[in-house]
PDB file of N, CA and C in Angstrom:
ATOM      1  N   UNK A   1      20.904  65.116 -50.455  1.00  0.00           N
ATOM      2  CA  UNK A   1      20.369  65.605 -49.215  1.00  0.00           C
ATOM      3  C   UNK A   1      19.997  64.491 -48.250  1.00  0.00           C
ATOM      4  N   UNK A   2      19.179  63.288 -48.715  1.00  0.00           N
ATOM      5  CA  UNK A   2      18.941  62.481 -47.960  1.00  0.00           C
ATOM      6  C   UNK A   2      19.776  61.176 -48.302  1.00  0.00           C
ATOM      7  N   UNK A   3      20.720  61.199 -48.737  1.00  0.00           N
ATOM      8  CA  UNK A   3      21.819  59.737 -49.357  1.00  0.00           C
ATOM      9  C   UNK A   3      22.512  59.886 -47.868  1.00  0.00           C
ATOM     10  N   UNK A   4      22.449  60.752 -46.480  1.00  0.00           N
ATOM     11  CA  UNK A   4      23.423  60.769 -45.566  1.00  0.00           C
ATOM     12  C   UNK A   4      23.048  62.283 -44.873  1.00  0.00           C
ATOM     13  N   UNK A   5      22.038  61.819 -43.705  1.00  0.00           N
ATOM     14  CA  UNK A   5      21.616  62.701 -43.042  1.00  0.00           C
ATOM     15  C   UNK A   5      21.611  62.664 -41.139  1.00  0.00           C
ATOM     16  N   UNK A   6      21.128  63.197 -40.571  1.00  0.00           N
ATOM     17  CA  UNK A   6      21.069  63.175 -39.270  1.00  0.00           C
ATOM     18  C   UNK A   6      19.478  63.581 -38.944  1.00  0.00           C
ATOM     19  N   UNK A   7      18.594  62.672 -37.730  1.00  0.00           N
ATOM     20  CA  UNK A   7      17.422  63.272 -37.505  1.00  0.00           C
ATOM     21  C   UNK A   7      17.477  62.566 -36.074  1.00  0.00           C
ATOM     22  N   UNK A   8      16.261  63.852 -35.377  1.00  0.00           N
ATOM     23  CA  UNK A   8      16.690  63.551 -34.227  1.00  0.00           C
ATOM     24  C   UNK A   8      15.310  62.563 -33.717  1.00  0.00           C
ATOM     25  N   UNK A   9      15.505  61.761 -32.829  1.00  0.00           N
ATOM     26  CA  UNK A   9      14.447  60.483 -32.441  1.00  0.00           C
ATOM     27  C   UNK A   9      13.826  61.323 -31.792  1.00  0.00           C
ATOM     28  N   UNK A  10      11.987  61.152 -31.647  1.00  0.00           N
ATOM     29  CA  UNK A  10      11.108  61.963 -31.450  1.00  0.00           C
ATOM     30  C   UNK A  10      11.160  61.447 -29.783  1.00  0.00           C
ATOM     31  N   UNK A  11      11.473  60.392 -29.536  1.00  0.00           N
ATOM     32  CA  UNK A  11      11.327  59.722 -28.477  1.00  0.00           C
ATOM     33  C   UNK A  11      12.235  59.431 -27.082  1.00  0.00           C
ATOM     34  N   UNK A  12      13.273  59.652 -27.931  1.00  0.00           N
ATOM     35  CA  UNK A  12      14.833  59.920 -26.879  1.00  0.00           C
ATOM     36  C   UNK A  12      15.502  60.570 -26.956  1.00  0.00           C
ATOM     37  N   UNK A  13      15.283  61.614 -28.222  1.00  0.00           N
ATOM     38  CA  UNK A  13      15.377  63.190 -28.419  1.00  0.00           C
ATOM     39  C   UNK A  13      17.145  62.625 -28.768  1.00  0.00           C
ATOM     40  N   UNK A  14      17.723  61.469 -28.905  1.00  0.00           N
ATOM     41  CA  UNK A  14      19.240  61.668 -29.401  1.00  0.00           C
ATOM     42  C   UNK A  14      19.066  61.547 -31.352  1.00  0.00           C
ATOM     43  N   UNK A  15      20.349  61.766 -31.499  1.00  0.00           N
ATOM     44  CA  UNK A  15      20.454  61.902 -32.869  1.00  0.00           C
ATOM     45  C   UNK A  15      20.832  60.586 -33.390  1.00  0.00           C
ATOM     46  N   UNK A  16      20.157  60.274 -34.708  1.00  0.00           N
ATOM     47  CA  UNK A  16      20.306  59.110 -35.631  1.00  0.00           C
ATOM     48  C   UNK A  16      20.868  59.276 -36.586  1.00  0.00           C
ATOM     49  N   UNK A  17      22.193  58.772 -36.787  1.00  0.00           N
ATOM     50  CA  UNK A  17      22.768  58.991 -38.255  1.00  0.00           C
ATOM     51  C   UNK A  17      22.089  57.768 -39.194  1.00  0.00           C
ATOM     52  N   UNK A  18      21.738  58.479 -40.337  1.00  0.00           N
ATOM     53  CA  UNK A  18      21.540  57.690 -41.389  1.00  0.00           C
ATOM     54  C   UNK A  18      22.109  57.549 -42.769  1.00  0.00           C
ATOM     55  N   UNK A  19      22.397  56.651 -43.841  1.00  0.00           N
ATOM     56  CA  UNK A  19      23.219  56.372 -44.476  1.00  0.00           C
ATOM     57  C   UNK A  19      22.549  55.414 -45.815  1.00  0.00           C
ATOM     58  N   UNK A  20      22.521  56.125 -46.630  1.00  0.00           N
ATOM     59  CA  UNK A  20      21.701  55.001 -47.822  1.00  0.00           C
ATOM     60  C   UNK A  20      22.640  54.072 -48.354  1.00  0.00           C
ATOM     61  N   UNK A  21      22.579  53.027 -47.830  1.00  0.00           N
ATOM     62  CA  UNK A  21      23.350  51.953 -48.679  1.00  0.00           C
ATOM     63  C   UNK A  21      22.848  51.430 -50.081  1.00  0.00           C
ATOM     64  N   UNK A  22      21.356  50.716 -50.579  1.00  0.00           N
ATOM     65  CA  UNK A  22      21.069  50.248 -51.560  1.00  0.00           C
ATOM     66  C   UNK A  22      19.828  50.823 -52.044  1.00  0.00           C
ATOM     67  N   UNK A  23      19.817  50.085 -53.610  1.00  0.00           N
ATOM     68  CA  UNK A  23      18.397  50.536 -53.938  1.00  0.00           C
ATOM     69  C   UNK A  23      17.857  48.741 -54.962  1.00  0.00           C
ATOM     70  N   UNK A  24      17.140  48.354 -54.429  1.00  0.00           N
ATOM     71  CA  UNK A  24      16.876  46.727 -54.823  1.00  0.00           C
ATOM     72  C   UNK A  24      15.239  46.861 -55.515  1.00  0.00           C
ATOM     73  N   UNK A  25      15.214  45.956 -56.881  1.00  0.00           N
ATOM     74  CA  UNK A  25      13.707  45.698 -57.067  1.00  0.00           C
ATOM     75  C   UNK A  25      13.355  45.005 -56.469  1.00  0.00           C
ATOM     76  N   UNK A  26      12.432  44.834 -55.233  1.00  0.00           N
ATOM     77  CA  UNK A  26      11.475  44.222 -54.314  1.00  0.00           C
ATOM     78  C   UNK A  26      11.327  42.768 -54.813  1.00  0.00           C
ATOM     79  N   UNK A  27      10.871  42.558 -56.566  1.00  0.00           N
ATOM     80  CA  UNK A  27       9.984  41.817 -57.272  1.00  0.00           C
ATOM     81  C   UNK A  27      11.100  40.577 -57.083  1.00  0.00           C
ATOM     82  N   UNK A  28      12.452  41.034 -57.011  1.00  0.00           N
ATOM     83  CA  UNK A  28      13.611  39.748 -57.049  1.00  0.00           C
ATOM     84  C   UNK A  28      13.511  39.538 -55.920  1.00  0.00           C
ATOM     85  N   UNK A  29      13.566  39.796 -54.964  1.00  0.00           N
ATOM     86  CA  UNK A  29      14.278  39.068 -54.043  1.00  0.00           C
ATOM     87  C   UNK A  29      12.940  39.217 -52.529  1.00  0.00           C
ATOM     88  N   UNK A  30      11.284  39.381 -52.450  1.00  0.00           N
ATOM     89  CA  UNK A  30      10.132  38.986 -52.042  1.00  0.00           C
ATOM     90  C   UNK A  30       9.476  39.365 -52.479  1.00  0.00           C
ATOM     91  N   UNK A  31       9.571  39.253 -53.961  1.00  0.00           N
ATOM     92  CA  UNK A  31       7.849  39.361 -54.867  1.00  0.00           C
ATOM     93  C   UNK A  31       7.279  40.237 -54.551  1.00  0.00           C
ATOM     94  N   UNK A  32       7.335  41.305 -54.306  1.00  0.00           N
ATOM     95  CA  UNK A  32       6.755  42.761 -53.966  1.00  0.00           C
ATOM     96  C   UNK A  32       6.801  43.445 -55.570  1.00  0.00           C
ATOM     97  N   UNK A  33       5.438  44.093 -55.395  1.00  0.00           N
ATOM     98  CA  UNK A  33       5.547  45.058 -56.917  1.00  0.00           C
ATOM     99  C   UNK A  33       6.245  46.219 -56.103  1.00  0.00           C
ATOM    100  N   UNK A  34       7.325  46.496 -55.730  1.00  0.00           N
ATOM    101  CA  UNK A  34       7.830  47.777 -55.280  1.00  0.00           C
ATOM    102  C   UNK A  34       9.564  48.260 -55.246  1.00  0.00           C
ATOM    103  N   UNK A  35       9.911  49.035 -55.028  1.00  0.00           N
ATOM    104  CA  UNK A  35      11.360  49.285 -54.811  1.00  0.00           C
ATOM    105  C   UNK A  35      12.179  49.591 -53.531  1.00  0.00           C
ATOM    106  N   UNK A  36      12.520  48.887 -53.007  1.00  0.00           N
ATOM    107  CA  UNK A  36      13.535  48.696 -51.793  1.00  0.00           C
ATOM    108  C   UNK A  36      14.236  49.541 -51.346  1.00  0.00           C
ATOM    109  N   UNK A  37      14.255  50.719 -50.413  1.00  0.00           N
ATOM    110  CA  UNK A  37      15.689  51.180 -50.098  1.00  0.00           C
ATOM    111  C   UNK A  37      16.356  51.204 -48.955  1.00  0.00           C
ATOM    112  N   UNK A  38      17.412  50.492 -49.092  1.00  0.00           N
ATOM    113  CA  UNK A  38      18.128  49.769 -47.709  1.00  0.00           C
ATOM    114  C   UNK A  38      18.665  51.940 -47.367  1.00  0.00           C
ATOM    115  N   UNK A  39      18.779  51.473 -45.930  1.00  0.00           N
ATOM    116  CA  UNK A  39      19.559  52.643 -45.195  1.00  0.00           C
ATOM    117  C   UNK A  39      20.036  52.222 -43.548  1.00  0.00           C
ATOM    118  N   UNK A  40      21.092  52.426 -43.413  1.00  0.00           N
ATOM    119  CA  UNK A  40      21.821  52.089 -41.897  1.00  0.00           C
ATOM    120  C   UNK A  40      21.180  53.428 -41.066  1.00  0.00           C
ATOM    121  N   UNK A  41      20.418  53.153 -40.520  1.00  0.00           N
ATOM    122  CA  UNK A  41      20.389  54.316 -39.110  1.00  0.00           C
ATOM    123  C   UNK A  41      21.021  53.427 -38.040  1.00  0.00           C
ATOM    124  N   UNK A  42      21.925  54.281 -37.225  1.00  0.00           N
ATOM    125  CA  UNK A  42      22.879  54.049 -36.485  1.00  0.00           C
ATOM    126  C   UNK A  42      22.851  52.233 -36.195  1.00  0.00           C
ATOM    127  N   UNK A  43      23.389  52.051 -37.688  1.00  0.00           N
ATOM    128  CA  UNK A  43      24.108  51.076 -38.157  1.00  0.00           C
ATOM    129  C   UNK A  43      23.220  50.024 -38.184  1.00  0.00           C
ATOM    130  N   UNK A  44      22.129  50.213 -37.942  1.00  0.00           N
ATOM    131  CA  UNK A  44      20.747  48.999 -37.846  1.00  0.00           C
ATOM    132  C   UNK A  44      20.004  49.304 -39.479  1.00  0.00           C
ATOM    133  N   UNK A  45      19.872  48.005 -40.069  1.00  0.00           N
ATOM    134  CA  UNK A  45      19.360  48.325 -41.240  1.00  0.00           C
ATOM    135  C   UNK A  45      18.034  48.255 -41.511  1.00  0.00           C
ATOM    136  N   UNK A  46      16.961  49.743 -42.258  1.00  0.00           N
ATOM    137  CA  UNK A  46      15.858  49.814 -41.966  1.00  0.00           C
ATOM    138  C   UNK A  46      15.805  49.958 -43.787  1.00  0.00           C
ATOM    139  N   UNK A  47      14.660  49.652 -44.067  1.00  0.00           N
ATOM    140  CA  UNK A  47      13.983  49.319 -45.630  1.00  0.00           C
ATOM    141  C   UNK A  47      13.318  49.977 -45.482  1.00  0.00           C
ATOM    142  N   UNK A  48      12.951  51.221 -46.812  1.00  0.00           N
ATOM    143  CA  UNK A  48      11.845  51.695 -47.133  1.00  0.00           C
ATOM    144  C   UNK A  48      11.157  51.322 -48.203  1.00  0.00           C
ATOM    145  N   UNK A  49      10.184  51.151 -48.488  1.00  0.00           N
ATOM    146  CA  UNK A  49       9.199  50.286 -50.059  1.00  0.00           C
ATOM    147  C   UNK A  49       8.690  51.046 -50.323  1.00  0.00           C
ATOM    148  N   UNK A  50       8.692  51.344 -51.078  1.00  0.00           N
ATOM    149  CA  UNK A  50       8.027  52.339 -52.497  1.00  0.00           C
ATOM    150  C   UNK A  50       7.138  52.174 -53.446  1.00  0.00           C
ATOM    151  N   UNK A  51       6.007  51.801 -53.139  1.00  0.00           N
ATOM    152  CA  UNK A  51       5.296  51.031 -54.173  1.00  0.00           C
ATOM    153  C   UNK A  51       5.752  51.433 -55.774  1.00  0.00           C
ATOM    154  N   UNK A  52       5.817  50.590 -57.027  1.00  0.00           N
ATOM    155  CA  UNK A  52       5.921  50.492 -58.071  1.00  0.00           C
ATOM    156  C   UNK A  52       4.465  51.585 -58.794  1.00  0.00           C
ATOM    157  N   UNK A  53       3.498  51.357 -58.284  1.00  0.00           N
ATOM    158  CA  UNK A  53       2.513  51.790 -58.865  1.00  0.00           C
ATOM    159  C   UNK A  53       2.655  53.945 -58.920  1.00  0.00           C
ATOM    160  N   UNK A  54       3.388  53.987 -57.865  1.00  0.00           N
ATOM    161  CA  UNK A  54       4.048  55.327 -57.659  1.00  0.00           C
ATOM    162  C   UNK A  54       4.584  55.790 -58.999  1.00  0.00           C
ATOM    163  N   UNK A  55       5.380  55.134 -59.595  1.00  0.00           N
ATOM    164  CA  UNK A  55       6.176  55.596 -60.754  1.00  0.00           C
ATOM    165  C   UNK A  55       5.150  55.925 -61.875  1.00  0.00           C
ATOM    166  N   UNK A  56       3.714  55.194 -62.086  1.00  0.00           N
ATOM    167  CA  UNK A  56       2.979  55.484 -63.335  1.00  0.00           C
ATOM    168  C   UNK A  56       2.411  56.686 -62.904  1.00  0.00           C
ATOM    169  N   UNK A  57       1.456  56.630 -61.705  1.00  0.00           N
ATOM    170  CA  UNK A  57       1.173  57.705 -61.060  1.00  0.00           C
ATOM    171  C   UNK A  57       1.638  59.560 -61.249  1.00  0.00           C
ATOM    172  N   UNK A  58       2.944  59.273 -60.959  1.00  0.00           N
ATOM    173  CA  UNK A  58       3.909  60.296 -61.097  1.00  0.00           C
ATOM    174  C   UNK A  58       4.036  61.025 -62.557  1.00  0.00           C
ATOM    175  N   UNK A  59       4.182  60.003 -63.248  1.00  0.00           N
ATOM    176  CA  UNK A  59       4.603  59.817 -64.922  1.00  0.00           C
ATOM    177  C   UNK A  59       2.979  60.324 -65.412  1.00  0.00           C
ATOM    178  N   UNK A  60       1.857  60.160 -65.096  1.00  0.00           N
ATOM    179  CA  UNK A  60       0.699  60.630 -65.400  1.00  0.00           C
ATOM    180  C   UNK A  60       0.030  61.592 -65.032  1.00  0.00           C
ATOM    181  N   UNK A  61       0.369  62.016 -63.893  1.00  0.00           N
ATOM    182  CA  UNK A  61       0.487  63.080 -63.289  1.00  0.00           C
ATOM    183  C   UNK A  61       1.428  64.761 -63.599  1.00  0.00           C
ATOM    184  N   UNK A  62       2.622  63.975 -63.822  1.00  0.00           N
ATOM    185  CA  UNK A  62       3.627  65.293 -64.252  1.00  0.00           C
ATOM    186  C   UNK A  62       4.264  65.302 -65.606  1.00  0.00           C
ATOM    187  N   UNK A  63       4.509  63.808 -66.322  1.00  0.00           N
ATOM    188  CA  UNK A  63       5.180  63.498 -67.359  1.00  0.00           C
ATOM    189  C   UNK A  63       6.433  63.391 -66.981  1.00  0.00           C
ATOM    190  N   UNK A  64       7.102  63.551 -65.871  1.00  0.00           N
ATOM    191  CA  UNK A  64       8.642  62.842 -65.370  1.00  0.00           C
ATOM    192  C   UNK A  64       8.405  62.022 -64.991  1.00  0.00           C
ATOM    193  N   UNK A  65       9.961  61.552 -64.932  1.00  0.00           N
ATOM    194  CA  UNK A  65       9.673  60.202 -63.591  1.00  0.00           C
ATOM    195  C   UNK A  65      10.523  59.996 -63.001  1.00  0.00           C
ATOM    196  N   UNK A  66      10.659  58.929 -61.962  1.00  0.00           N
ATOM    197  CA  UNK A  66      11.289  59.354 -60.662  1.00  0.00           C
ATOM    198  C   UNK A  66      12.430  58.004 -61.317  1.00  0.00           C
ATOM    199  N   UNK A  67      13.644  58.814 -61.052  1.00  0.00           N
ATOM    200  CA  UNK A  67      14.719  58.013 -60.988  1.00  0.00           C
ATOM    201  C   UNK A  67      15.264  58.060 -60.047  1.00  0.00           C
ATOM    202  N   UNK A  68      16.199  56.742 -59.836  1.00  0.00           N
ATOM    203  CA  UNK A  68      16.770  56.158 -58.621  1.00  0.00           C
ATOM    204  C   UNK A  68      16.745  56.974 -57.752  1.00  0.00           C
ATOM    205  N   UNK A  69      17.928  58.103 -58.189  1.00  0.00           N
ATOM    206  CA  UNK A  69      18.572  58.674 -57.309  1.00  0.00           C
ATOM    207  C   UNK A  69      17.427  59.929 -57.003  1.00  0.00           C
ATOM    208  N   UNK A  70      15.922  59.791 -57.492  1.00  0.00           N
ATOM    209  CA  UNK A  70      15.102  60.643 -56.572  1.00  0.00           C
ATOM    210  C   UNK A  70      14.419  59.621 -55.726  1.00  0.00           C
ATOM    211  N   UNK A  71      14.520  58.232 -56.289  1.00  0.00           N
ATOM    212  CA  UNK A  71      13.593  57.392 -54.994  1.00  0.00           C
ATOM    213  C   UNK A  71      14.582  57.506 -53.788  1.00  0.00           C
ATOM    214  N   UNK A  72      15.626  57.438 -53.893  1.00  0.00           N
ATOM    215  CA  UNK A  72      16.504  57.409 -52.647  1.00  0.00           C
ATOM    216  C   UNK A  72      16.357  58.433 -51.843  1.00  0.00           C
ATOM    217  N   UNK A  73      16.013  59.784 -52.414  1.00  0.00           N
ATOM    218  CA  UNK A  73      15.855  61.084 -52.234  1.00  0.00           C
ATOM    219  C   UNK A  73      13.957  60.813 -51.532  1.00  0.00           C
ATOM    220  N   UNK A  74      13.491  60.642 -51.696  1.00  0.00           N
ATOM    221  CA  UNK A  74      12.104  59.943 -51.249  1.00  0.00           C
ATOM    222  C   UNK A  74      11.759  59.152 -49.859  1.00  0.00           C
ATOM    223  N   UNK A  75      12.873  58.272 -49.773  1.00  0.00           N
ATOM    224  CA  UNK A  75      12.779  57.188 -48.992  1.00  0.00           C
ATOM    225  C   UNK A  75      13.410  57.791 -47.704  1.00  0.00           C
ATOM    226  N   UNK A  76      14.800  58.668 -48.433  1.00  0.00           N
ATOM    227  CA  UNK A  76      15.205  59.356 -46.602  1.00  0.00           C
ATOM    228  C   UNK A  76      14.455  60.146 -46.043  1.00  0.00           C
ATOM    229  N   UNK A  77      13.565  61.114 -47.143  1.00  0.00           N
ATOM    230  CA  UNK A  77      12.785  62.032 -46.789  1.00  0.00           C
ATOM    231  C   UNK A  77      12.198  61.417 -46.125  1.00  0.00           C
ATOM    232  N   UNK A  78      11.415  60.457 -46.217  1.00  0.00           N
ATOM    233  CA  UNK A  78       9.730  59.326 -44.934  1.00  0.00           C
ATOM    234  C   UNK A  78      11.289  59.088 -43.758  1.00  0.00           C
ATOM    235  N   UNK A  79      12.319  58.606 -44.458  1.00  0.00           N
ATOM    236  CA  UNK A  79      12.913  58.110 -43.056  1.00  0.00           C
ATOM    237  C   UNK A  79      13.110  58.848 -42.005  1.00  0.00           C
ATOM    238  N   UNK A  80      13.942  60.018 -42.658  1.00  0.00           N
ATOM    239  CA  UNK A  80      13.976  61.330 -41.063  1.00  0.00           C
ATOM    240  C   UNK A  80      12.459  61.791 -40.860  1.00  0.00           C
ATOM    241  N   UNK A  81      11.341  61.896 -41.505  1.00  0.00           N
ATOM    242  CA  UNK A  81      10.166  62.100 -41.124  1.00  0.00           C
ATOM    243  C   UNK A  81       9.794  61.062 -39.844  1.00  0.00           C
ATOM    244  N   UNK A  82       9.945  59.999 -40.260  1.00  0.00           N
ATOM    245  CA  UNK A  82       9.339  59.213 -39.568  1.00  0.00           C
ATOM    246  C   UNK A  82      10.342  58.913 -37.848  1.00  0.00           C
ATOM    247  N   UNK A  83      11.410  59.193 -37.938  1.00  0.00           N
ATOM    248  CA  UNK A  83      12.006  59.849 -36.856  1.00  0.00           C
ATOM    249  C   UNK A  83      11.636  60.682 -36.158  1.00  0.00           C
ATOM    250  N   UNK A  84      11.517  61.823 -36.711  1.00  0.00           N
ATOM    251  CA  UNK A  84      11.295  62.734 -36.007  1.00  0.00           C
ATOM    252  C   UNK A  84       9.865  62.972 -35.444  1.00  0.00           C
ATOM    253  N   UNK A  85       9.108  62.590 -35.980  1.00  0.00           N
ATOM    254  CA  UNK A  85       7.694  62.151 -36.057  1.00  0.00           C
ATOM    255  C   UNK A  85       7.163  61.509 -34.935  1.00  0.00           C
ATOM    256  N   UNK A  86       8.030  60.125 -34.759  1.00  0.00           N
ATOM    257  CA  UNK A  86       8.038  59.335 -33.336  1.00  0.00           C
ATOM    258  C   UNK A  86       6.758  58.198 -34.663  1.00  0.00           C
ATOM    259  N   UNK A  87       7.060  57.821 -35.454  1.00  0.00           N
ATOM    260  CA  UNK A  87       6.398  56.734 -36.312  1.00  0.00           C
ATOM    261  C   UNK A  87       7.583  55.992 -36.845  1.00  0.00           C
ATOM    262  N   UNK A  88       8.753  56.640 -36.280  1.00  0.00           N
ATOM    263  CA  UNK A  88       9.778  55.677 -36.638  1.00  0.00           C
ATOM    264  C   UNK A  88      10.001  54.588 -35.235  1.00  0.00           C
ATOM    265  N   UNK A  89       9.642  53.239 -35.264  1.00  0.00           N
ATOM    266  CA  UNK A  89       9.384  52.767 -33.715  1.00  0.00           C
ATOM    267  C   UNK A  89       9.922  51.662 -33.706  1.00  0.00           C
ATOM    268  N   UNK A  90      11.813  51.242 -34.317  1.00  0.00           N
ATOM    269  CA  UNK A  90      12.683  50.704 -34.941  1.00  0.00           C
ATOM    270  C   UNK A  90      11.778  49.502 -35.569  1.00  0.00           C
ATOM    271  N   UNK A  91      11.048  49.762 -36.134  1.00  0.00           N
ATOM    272  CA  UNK A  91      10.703  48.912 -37.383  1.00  0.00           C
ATOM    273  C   UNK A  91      12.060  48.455 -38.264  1.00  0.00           C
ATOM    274  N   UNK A  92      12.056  47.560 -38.961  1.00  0.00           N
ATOM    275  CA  UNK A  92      13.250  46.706 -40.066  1.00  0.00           C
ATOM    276  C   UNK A  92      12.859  47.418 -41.109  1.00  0.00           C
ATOM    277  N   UNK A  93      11.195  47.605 -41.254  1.00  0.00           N
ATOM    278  CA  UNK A  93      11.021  47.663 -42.747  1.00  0.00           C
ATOM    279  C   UNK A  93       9.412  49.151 -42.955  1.00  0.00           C
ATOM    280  N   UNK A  94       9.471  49.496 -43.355  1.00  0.00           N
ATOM    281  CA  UNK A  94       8.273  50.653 -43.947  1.00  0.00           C
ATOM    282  C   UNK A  94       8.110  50.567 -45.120  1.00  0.00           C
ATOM    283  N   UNK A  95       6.305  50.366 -45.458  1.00  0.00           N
ATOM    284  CA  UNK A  95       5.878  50.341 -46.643  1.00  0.00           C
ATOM    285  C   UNK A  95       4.950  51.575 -46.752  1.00  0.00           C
ATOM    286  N   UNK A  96       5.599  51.942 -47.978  1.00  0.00           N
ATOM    287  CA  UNK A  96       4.399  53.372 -48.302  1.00  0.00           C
ATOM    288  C   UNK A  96       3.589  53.111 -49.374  1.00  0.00           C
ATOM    289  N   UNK A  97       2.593  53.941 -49.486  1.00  0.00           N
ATOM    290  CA  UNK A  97       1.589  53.879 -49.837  1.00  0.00           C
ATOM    291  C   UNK A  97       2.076  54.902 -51.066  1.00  0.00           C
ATOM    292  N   UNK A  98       1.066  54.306 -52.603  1.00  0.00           N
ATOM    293  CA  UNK A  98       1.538  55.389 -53.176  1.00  0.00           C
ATOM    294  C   UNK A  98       1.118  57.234 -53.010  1.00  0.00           C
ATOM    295  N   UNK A  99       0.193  57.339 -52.373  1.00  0.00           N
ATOM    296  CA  UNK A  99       0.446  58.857 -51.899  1.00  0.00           C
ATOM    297  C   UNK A  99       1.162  59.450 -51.192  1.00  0.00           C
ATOM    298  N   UNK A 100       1.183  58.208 -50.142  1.00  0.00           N
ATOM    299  CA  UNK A 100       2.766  58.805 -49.208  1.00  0.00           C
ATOM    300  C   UNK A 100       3.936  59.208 -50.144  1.00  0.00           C
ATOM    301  N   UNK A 101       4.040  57.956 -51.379  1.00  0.00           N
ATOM    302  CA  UNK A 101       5.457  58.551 -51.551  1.00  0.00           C
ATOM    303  C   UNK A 101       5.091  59.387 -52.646  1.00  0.00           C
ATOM    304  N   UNK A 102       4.341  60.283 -53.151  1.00  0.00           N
ATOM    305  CA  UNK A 102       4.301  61.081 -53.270  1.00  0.00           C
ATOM    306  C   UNK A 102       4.118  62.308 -52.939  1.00  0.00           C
ATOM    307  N   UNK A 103       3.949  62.444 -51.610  1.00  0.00           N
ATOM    308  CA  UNK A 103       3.734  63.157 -50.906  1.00  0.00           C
ATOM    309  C   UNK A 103       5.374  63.902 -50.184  1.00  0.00           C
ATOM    310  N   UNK A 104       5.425  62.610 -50.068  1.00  0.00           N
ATOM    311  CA  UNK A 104       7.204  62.651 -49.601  1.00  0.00           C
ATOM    312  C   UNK A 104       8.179  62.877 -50.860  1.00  0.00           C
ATOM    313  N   UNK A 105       7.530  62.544 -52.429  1.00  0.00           N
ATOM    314  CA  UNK A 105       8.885  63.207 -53.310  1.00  0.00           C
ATOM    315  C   UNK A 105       8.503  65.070 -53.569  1.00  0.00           C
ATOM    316  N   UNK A 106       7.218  65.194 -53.350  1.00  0.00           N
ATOM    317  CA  UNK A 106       6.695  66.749 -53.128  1.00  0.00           C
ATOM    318  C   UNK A 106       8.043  67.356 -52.350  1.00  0.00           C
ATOM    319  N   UNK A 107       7.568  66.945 -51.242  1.00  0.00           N
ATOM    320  CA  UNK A 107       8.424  67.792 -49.969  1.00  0.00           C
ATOM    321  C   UNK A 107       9.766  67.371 -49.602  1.00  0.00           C
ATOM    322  N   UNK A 108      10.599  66.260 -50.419  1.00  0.00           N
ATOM    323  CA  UNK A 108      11.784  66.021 -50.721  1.00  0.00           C
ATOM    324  C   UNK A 108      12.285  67.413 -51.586  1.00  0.00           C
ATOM    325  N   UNK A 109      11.269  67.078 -52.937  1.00  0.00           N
ATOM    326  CA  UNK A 109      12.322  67.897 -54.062  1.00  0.00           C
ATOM    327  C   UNK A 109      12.128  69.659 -53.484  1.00  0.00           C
ATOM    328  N   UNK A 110      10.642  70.157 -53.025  1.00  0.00           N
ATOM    329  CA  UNK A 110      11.252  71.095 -51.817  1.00  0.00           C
ATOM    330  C   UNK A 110      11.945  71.736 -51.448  1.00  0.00           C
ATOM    331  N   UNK A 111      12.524  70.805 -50.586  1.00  0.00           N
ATOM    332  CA  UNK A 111      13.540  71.078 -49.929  1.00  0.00           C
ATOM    333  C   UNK A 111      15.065  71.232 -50.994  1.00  0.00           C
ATOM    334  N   UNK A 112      14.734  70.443 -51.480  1.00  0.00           N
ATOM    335  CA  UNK A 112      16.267  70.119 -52.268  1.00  0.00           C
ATOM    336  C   UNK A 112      16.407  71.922 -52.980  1.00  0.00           C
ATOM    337  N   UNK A 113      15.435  71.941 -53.703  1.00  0.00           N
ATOM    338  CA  UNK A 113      15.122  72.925 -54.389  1.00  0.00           C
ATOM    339  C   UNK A 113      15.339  74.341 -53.852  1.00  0.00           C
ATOM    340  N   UNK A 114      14.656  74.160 -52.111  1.00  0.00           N
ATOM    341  CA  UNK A 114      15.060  75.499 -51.293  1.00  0.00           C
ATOM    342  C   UNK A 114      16.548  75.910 -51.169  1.00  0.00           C
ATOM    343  N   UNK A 115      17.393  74.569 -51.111  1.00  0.00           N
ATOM    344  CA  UNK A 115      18.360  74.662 -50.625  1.00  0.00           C
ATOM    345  C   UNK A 115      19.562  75.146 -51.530  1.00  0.00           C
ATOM    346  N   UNK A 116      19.188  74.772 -52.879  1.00  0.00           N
ATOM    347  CA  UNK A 116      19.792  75.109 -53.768  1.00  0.00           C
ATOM    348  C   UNK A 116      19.760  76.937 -53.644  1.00  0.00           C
ATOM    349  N   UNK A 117      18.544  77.459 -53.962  1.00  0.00           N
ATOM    350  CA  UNK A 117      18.334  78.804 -53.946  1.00  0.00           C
ATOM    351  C   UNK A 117      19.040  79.910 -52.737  1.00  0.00           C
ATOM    352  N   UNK A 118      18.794  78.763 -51.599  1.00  0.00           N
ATOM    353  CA  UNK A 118      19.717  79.209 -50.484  1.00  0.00           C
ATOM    354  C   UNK A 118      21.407  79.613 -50.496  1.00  0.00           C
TER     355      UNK A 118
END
């Protein structure tokens, strides 16, 4: 759902294609306890961070845990949020907090979930 989406800019009201290219441990490559996810909105590359501490959280909380391909699912969710929102204000990079991104895999899986039923 969010590996390749469209949201519209809160601010110039045109549409942003977005595109998940990567998913990087933070800890290699600027010492961040967190997880990286690269994404091209109209072709400019914006990072979302995920704090690490999210994953125990989650795991203590529900007894799953979030794999890749739901952090990616996470990270577009804040990204078209934050678009549409007008908190997307071409920043390079966004760091969340671990409630944000839990907040955002809530209303990711959601959706995913609605859509399926749909």
């Amino acid at each position: 759902m969010f590996e390749d989406f469209t949201a519209t800019d809160r601010w110039t009201k045109k549409p942003v294609h977005c595109v998940y290219q990567a998913l990087i441990v933070a800890i290699a490559t600027r010492h961040a306890d967190a997880i990286d996810v690269k994404f091209l909105a109209e072709g400019k590359t914006v990072w979302i961070a995920l704090p690490h501490p999210a994953w125990v959280e989650y795991k203590k909380r529900t007894g799953k845990i979030i794999t890749d391909s739901l952090a990616v699912e996470i990270a577009g969710h804040y990204l078209k949020w934050a678009l549409e929102s007008g908190e997307g204000s071409g920043r390079e990079m966004y760091s969340l907090t671990v409630e944000e991104t839990l907040e955002h895999l809530e209303a990711a899986v959601a959706e995913m979930e609605a859509s399926v039923s749909a």
